[in-house]
Protein backbone atom coordinates (compact mmCIF):
# COMPACT_ATOMS: atom_id res chain seq x y z
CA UNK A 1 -59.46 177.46 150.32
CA UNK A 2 -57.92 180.75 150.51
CA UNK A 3 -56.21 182.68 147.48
CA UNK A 4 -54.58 185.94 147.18
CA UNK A 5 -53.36 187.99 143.89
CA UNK A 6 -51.04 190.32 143.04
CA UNK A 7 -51.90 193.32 141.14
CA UNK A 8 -50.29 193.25 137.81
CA UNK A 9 -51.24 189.89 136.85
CA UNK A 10 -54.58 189.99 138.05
CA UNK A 11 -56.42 188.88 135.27
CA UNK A 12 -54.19 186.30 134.08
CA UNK A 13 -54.16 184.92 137.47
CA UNK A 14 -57.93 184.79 137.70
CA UNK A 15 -58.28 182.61 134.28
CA UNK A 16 -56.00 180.28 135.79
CA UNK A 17 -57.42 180.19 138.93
CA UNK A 18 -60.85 179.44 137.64
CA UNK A 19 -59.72 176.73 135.43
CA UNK A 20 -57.76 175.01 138.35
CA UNK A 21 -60.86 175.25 141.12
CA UNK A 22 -63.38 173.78 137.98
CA UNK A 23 -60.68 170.86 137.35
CA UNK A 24 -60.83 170.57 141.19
CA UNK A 25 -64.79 170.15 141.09
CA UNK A 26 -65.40 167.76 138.38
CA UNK A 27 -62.55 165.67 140.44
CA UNK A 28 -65.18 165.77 143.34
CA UNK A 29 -63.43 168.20 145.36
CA UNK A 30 -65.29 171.16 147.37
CA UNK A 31 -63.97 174.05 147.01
CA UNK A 32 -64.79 176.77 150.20
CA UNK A 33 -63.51 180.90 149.89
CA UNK A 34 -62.45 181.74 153.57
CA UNK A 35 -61.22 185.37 154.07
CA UNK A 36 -62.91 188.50 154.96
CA UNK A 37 -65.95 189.85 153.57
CA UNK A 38 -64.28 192.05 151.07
CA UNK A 39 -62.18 190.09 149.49
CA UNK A 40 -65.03 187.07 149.51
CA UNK A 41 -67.26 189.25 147.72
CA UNK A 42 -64.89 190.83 145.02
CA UNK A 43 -62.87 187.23 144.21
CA UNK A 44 -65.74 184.55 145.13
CA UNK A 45 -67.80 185.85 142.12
CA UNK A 46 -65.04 185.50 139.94
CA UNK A 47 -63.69 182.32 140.81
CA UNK A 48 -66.76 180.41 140.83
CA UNK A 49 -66.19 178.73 143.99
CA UNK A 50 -68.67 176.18 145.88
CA UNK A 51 -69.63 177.44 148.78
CA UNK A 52 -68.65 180.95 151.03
CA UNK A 53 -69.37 180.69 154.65
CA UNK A 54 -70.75 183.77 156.41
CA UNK A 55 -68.97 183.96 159.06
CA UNK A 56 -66.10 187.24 159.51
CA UNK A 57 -63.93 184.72 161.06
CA UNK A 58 -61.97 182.51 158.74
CA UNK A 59 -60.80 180.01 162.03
CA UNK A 60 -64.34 180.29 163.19
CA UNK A 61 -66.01 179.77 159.47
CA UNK A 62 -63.23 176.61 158.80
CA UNK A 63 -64.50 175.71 162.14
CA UNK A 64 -67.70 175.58 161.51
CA UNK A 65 -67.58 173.98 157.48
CA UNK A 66 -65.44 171.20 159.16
CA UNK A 67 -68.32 170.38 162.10
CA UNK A 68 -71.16 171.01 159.59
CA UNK A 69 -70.52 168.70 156.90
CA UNK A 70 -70.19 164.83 157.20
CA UNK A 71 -66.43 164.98 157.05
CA UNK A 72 -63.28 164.57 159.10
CA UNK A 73 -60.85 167.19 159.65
CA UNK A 74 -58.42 164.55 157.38
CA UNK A 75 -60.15 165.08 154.13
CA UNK A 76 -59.97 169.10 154.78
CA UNK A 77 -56.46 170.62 152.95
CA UNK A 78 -56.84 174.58 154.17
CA UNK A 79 -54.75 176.66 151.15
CA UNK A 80 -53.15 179.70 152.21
CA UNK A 81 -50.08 181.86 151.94
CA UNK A 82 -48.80 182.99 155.75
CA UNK A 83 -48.39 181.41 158.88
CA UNK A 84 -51.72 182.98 160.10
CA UNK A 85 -53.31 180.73 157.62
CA UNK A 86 -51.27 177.33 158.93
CA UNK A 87 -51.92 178.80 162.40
CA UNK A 88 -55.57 178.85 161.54
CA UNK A 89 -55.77 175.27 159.80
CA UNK A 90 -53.80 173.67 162.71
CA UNK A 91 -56.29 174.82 165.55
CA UNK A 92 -58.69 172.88 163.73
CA UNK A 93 -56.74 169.97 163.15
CA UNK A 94 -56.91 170.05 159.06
CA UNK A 95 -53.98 169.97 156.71
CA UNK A 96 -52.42 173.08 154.95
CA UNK A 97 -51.24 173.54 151.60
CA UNK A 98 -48.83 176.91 151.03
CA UNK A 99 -49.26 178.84 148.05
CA UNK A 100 -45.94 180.00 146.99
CA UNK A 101 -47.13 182.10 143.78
CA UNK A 102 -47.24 185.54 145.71
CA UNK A 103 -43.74 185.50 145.44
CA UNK A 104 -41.22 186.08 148.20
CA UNK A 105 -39.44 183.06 150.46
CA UNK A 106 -41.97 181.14 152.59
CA UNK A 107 -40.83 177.98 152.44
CA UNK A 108 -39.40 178.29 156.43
CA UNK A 109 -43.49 178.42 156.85
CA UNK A 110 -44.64 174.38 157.79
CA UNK A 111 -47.07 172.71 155.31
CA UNK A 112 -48.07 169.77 154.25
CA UNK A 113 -47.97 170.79 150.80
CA UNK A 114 -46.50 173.37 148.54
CA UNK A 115 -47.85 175.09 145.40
CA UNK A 116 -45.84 177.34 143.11
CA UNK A 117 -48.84 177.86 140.29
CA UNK A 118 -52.58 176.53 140.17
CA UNK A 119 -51.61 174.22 137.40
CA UNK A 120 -49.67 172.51 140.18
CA UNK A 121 -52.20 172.35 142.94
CA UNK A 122 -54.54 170.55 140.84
CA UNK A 123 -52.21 167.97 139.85
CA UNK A 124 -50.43 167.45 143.08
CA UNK A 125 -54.15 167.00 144.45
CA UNK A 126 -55.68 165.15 141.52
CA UNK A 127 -52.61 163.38 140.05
């Protein structure tokens, strides 16, 4: 998974976030930071996720999680907010889910899912 924050509502934002990837974990669900090394190491901390790859590439690191783990490509949902991200899920053949709390229009950007708020991804994923 891949997250990004605005400024101002940081903090907020991070309580949130934490609470949706723990409801996401005691569902069963793995959840992966993908992004580059600064960002991994100031949010990955904070958010409590699973696991953080080491590699500088996010394509390369999905790349690898997906061959590395006794999983299929199907049971992978890549969360992201630009059309680099979808680019990146789609060369390794895994869905993507659009964040759309950063604000600004992206629904023109293909996904197989949408998310306007945390609260939302964890329901749309865990009903």
């Amino acid at each position: 998974m891949c997250f990004f924050f605005r400024k101002k509502k940081r903090e907020t934002f991070f309580m949130e976030m934490q609470k949706a990837l723990e409801e996401l974990r005691q569902k069963g669900l793995t959840t992966v930071l993908l992004r580059d090394r600064k960002r991994i190491d100031r949010f990955a901390g904070k958010l409590n996720v699973d696991q953080v790859p080491e590699s500088k590439d996010p394509e390369q690191a999905l790349r690898e999680y997906v061959c590395d783990k006794p999983i299929s490509p199907a049971e992978v949902l890549y969360i992201g907010n630009s059309t680099l991200h979808r680019e990146e899920a789609a060369s390794v053949g895994v869905d993507f889910g659009m964040v759309l709390w950063n604000g600004g229009s992206v629904k023109h950007i293909k996904a197989t899912w949408y998310f306007t708020s945390p609260r939302e991804m964890v329901y749309t994923l865990c009903g």
